[in-house]
N, C-alpha and C. Protein backbone atom coordinates (compact mmCIF):
# COMPACT_ATOMS: atom_id res chain seq x y z
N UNK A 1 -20.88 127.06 136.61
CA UNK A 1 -20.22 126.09 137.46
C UNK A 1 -18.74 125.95 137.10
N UNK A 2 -18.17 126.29 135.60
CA UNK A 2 -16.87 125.67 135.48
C UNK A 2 -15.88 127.14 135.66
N UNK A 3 -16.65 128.22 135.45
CA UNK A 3 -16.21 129.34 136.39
C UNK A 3 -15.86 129.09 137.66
N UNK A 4 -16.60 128.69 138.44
CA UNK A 4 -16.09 128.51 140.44
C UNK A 4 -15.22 127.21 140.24
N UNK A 5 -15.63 126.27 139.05
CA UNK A 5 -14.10 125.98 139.10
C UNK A 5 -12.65 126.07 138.70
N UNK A 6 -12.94 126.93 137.87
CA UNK A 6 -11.52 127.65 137.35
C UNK A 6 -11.01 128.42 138.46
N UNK A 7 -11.69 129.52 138.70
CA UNK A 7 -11.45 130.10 140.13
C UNK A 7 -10.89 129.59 141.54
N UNK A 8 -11.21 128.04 142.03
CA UNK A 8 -10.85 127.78 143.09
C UNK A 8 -9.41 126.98 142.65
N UNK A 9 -9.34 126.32 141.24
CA UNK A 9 -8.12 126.10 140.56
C UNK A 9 -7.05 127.50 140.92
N UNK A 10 -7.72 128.23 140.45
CA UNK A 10 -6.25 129.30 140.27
C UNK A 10 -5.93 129.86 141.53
N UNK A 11 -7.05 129.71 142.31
CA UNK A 11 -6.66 130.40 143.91
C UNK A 11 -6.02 129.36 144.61
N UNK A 12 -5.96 128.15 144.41
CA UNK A 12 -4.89 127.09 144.83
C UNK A 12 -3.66 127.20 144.34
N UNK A 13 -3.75 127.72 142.68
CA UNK A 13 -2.15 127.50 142.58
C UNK A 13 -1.36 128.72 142.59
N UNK A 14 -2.51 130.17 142.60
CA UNK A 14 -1.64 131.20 143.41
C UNK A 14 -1.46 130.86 144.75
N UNK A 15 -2.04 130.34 145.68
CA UNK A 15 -1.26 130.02 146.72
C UNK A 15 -0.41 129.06 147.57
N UNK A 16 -0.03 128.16 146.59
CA UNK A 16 1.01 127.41 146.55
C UNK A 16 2.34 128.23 145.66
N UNK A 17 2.16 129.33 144.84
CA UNK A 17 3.27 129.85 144.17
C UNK A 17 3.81 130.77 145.78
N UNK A 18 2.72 131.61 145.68
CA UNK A 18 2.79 132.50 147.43
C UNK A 18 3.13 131.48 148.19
N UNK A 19 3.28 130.23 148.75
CA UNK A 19 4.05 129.65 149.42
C UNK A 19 5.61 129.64 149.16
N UNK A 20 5.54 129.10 148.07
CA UNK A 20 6.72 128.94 146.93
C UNK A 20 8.00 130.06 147.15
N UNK A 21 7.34 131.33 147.11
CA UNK A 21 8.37 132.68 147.40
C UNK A 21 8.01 132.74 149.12
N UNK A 22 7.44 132.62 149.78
CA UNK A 22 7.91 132.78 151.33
C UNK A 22 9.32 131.50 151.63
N UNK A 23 9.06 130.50 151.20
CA UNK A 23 10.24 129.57 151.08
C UNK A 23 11.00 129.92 150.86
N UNK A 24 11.17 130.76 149.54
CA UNK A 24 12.49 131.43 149.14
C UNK A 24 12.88 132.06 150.26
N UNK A 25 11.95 133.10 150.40
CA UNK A 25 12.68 133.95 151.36
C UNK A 25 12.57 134.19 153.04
N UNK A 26 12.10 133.32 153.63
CA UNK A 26 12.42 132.44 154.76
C UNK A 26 13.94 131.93 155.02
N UNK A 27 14.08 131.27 154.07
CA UNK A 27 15.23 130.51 153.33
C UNK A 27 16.56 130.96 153.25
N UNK A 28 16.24 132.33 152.37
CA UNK A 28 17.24 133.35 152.19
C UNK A 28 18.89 133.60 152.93
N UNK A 29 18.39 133.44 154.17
CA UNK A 29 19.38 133.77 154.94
C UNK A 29 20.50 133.06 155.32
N UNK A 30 20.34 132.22 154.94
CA UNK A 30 21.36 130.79 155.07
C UNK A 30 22.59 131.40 154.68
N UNK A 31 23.40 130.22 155.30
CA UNK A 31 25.28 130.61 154.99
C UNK A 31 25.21 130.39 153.46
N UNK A 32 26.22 130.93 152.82
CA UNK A 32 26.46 130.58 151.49
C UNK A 32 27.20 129.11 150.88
N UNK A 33 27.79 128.77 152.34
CA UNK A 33 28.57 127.37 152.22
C UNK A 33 27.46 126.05 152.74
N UNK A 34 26.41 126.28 152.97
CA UNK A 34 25.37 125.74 153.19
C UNK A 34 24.81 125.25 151.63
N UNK A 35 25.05 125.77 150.59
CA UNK A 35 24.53 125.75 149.10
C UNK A 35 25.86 124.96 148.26
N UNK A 36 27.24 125.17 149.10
CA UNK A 36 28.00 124.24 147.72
C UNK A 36 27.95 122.72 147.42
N UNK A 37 26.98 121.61 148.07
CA UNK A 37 26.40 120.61 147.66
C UNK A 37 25.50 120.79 146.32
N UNK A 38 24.51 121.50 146.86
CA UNK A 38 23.53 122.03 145.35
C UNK A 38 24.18 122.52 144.54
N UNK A 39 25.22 123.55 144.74
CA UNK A 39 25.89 124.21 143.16
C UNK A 39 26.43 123.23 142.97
N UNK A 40 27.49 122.30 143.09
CA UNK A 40 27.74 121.01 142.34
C UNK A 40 26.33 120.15 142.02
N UNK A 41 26.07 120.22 142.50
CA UNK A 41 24.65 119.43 141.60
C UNK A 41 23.77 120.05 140.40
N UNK A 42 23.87 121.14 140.62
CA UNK A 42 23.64 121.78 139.80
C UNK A 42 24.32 122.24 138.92
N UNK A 43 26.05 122.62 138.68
CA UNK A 43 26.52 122.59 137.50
C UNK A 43 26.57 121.17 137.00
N UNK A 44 26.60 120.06 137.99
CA UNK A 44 26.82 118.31 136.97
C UNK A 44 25.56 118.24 136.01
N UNK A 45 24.52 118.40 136.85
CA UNK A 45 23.01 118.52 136.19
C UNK A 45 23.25 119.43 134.77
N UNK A 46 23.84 121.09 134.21
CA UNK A 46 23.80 121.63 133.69
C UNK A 46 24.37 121.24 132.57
N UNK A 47 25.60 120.56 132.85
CA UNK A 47 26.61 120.29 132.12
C UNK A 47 26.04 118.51 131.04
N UNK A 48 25.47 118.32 132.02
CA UNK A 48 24.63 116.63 131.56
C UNK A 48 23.12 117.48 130.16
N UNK A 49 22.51 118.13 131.03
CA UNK A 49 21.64 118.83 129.96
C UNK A 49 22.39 119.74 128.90
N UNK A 50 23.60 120.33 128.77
CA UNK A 50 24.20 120.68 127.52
C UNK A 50 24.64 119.66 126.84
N UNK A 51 24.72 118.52 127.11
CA UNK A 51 25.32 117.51 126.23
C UNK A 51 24.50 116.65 125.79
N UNK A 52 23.33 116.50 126.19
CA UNK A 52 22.27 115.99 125.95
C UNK A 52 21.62 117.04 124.56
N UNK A 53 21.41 118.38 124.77
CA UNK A 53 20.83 118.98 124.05
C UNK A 53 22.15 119.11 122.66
N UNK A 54 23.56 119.40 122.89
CA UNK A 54 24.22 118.89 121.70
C UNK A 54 24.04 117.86 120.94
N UNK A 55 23.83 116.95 121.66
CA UNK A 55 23.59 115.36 120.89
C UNK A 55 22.52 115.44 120.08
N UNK A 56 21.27 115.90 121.00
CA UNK A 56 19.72 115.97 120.10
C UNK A 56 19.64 116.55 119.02
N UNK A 57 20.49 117.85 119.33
CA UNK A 57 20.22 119.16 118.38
C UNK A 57 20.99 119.24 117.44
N UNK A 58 22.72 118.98 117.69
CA UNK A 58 23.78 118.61 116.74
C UNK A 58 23.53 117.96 115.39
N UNK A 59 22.93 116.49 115.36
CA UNK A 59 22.77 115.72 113.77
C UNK A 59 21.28 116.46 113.26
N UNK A 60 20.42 116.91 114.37
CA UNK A 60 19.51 117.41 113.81
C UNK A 60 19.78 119.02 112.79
N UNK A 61 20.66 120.17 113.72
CA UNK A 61 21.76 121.13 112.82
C UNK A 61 22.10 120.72 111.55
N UNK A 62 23.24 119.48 111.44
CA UNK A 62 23.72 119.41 110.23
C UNK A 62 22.58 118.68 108.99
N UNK A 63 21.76 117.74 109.47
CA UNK A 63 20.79 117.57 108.56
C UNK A 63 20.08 118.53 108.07
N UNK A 64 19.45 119.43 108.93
CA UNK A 64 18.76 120.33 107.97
C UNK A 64 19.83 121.54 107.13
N UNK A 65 21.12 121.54 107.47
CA UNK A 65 21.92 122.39 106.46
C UNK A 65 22.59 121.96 105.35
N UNK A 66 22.53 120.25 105.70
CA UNK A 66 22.82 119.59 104.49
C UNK A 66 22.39 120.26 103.34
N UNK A 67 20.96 120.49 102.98
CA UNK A 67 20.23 120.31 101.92
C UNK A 67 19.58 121.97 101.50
N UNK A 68 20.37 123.04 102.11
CA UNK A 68 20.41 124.02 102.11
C UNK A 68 19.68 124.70 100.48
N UNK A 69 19.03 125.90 100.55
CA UNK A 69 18.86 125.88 98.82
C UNK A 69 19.61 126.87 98.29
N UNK A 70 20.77 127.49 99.34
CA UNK A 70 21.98 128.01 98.54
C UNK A 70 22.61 127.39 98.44
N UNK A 71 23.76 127.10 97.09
CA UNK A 71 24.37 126.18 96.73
C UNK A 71 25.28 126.95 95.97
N UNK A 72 25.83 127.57 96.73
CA UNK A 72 27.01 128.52 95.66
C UNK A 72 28.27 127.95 95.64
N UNK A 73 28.36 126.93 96.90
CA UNK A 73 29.75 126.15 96.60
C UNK A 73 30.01 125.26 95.60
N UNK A 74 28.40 124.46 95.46
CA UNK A 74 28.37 123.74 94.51
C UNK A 74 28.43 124.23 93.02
N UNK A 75 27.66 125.79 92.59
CA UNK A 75 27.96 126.34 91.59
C UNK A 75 29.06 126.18 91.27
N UNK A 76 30.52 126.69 92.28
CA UNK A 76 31.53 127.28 91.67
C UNK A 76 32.29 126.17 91.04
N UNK A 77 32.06 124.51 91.65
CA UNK A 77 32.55 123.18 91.09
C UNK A 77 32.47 122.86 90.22
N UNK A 78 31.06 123.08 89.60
CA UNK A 78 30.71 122.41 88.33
C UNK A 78 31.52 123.01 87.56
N UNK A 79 31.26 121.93 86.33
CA UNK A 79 32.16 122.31 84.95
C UNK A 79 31.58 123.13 83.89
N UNK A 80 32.15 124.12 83.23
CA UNK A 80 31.18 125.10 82.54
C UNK A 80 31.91 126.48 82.72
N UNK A 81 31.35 127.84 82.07
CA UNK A 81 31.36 129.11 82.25
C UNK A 81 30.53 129.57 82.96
N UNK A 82 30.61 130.09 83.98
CA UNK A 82 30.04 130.76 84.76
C UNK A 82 29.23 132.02 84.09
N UNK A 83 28.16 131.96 84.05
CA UNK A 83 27.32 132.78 83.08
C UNK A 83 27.06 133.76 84.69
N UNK A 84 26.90 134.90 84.01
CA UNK A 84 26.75 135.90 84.86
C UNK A 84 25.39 137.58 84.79
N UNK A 85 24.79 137.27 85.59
CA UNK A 85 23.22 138.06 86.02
C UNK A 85 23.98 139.53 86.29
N UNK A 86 23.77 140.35 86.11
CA UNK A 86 23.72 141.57 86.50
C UNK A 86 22.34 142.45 86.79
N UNK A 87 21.98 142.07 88.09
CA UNK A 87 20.82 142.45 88.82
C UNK A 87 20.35 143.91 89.88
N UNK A 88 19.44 144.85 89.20
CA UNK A 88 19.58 145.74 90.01
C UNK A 88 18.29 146.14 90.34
N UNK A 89 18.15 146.55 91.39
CA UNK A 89 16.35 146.81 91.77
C UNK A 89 16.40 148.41 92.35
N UNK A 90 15.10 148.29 91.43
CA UNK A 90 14.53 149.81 91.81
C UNK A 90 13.15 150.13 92.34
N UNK A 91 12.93 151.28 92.83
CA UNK A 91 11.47 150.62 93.49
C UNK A 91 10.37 151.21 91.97
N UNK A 92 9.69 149.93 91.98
CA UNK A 92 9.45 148.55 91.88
C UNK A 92 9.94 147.67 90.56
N UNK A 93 11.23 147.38 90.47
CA UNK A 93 11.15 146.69 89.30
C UNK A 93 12.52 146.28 89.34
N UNK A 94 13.00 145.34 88.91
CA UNK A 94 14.30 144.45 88.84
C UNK A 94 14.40 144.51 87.41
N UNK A 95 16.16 145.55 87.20
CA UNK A 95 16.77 145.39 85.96
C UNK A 95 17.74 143.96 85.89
N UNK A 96 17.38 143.14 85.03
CA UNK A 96 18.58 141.95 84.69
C UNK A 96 19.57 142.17 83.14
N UNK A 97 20.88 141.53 83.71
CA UNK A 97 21.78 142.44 82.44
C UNK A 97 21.29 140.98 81.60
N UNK A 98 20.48 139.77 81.38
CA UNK A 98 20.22 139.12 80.59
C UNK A 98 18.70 138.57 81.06
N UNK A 99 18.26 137.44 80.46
CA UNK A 99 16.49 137.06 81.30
C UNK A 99 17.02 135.40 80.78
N UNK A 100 18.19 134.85 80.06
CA UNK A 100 17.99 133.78 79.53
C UNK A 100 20.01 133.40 80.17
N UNK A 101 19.40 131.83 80.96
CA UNK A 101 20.69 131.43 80.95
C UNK A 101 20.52 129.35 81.23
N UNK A 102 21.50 128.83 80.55
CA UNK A 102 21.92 127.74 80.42
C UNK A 102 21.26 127.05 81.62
N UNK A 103 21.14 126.10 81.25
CA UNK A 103 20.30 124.86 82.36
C UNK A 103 21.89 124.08 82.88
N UNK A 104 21.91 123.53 84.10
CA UNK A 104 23.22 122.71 84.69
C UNK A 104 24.77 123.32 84.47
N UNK A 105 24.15 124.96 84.14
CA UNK A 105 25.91 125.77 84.47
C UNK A 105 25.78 126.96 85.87
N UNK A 106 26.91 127.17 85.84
CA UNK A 106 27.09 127.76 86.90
C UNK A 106 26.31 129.07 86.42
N UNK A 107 25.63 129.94 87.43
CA UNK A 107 24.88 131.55 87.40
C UNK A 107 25.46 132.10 88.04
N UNK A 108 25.95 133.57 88.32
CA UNK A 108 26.29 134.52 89.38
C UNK A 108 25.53 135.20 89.61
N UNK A 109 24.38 135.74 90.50
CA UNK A 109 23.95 137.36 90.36
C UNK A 109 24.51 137.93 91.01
N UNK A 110 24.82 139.17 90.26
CA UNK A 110 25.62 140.11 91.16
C UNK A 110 24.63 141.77 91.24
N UNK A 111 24.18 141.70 92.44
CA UNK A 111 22.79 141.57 93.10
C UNK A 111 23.31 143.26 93.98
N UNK A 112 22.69 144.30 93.60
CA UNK A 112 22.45 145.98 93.81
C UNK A 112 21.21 146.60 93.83
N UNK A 113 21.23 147.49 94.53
CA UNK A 113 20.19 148.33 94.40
C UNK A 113 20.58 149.53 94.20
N UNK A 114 19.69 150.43 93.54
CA UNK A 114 19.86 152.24 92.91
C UNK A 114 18.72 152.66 94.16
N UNK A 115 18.43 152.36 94.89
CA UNK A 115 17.64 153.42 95.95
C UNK A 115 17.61 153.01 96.86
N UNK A 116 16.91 151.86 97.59
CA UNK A 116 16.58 151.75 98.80
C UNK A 116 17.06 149.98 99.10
N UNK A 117 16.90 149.08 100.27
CA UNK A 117 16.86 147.65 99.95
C UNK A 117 15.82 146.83 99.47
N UNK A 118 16.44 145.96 98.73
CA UNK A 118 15.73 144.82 98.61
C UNK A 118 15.47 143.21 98.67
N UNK A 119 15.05 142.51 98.82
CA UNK A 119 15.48 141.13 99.23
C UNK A 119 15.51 140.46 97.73
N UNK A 120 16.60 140.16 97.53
CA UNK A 120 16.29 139.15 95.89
C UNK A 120 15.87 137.76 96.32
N UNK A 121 14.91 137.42 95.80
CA UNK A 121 14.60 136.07 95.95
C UNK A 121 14.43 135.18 94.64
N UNK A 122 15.20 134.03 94.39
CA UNK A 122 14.93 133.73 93.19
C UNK A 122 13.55 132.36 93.22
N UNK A 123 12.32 132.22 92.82
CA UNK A 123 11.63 130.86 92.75
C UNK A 123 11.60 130.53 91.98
N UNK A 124 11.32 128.90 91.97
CA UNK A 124 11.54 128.11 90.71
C UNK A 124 10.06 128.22 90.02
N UNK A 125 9.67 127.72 89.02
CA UNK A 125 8.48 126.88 88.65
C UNK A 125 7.24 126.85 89.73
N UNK A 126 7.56 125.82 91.31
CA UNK A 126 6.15 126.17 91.72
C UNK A 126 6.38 126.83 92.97
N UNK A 127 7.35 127.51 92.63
CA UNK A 127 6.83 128.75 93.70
C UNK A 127 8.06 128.91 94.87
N UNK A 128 9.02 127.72 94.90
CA UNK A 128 9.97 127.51 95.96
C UNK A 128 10.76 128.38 95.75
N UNK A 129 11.55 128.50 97.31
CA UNK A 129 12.51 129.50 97.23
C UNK A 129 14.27 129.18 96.95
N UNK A 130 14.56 129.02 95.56
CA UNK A 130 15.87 128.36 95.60
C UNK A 130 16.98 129.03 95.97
N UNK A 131 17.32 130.46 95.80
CA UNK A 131 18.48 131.41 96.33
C UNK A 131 17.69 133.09 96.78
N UNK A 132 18.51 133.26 97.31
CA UNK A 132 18.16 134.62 97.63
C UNK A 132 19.58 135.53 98.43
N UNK A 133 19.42 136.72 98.25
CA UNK A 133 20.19 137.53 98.89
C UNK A 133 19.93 139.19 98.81
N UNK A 134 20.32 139.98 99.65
CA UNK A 134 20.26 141.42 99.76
C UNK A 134 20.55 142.76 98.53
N UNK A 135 19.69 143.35 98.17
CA UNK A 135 19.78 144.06 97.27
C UNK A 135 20.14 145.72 98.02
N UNK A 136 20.99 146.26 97.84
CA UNK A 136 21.85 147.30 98.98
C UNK A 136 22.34 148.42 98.37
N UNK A 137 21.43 149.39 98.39
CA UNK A 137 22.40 150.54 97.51
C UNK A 137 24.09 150.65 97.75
N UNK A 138 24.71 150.66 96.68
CA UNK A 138 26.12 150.71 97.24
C UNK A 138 26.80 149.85 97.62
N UNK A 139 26.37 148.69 97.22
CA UNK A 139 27.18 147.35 97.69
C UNK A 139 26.73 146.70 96.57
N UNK A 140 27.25 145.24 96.29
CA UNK A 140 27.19 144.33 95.42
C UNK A 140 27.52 143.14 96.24
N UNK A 141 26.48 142.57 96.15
CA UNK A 141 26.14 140.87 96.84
C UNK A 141 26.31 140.29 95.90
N UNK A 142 26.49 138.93 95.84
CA UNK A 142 26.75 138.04 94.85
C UNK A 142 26.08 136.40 95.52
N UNK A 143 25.07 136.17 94.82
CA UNK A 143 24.50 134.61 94.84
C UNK A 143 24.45 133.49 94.12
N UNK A 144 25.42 132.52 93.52
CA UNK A 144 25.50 131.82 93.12
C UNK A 144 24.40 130.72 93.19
N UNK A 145 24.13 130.40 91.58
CA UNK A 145 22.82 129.21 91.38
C UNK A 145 23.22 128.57 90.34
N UNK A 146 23.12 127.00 90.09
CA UNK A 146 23.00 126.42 89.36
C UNK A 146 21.47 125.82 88.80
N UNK A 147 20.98 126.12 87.86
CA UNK A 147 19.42 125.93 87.57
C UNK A 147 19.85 124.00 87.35
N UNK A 148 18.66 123.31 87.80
CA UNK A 148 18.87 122.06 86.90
C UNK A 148 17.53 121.68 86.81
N UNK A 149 16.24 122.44 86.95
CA UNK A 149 15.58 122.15 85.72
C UNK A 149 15.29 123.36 84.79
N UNK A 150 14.59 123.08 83.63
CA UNK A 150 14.20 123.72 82.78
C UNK A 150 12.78 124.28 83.24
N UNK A 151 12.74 125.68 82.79
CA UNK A 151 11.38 126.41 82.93
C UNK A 151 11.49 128.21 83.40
N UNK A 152 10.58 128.77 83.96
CA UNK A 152 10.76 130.30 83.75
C UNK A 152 10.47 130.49 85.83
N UNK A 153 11.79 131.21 86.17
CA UNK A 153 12.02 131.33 87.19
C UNK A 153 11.75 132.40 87.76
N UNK A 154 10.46 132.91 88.86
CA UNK A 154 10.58 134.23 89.18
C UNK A 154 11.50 135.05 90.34
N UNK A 155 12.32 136.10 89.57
CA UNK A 155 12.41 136.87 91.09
C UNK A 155 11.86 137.88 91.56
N UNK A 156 11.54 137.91 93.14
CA UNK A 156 10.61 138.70 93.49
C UNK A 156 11.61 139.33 94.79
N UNK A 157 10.65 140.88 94.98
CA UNK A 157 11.43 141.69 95.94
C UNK A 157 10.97 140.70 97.05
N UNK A 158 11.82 140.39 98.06
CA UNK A 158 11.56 140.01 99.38
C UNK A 158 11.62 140.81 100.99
N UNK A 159 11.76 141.91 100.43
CA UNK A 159 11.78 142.95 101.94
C UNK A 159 10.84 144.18 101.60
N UNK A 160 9.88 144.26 102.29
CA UNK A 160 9.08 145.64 102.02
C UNK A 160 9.96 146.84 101.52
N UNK A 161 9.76 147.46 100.09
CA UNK A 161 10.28 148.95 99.62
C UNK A 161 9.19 149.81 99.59
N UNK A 162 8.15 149.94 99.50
CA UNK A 162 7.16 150.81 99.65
C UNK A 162 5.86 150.31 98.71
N UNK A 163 5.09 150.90 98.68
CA UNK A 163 3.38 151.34 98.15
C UNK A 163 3.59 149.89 96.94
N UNK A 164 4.39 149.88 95.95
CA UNK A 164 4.61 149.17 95.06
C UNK A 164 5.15 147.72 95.08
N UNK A 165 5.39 147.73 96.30
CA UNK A 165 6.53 146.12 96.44
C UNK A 165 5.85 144.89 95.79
N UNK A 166 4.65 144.96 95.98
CA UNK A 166 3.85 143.46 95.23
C UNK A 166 3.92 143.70 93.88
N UNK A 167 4.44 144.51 93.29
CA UNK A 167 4.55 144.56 91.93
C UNK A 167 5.97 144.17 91.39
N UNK A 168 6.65 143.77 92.50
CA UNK A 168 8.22 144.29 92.31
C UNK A 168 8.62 142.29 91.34
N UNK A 169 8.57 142.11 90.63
CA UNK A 169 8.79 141.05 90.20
C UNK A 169 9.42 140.79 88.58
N UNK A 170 10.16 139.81 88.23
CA UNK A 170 10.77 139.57 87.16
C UNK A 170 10.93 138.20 86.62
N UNK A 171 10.88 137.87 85.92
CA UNK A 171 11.28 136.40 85.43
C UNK A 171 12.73 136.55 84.43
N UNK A 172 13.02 134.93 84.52
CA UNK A 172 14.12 134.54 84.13
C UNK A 172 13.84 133.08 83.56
N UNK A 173 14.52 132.96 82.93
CA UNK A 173 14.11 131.55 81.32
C UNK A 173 15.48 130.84 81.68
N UNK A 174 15.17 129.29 81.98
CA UNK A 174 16.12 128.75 82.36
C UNK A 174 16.03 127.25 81.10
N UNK A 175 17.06 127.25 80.00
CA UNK A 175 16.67 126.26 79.21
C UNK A 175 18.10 126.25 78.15
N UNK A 176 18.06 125.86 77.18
CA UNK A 176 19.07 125.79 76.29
C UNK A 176 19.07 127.33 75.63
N UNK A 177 20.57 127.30 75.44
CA UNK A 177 20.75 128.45 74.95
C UNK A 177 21.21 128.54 73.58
């Protein structure tokens, strides 16, 4: 039964759409100066829904970039030496030129690859994603982090490199030095 009524549903509103396009094009033929009432109504209308959707979407934009979890501007402010990562991935394994750096100073990685790409991702403790950036044969990216808590941070490949990628992982010790 809810078959014949799905069926007589959809054969109603295919043929009200099939109405829908004979209208159109019935229609069609009209002068073109017959339509410049509607195109002003229709750019005021357009112009009212872009400003509407700026307004909605605008504080909603900057709130969620507020709180961004790259923070390399903020790295470069703080007070301190900029302690510096020398990071390079291979398939499967991330060389770091250290594994141990200062809690509330500035970090750099300066972030390569020797073969293919890779996504550096750094997580904290339970698992979040606090920085990340592109690992690129032949280039050198650079991601600035300031750790502020204490504990052992993993980074993991984030872009498929092949057969091995779930293995592709490293830690880093974030505490007094």
């Amino acid at each position: 039964m809810s078959q014949q009524i799905a069926w007589q549903v959809s054969l109603v509103l295919m043929t009200l759409v099939a109405l829908g396009f004979a209208y159109v094009a019935i229609n069609s033929g009209r002068r073109e100066e017959d339509y410049a009432p509607l195109q002003r109504r229709a750019y005021r209308l357009r112009t009212k829904l872009f400003w509407a959707l700026v307004l909605v979407f605008g504080p909603v934009m900057i709130y969620t970039l507020l709180d961004l979890p790259y923070d390399a501007s903020r790295a470069r402010s703080n007070s301190g030496a900029v302690q510096v990562v020398e990071a390079t991935g291979y398939q499967w394994r991330w060389e770091l030129s250290r594994d141990r750096v200062a809690k509330d100073q500035p970090v750099e990685f300066r972030v390569t690859s020797a073969d293919v790409n890779h996504g550096f991702g750094i997580y904290d403790t339970e698992m979040n994603l606090v920085a990340q950036t592109q690992a690129m044969p032949g280039y050198t990216n650079i991601v600035r982090h300031t750790f502020s808590k204490e504990g052992t941070y993993r980074i993991l490949c984030m872009e498929y490199c092949g057969i091995a990628h779930h293995n592709m992982m490293t830690e880093i010790k974030v505490g007094g030095l």
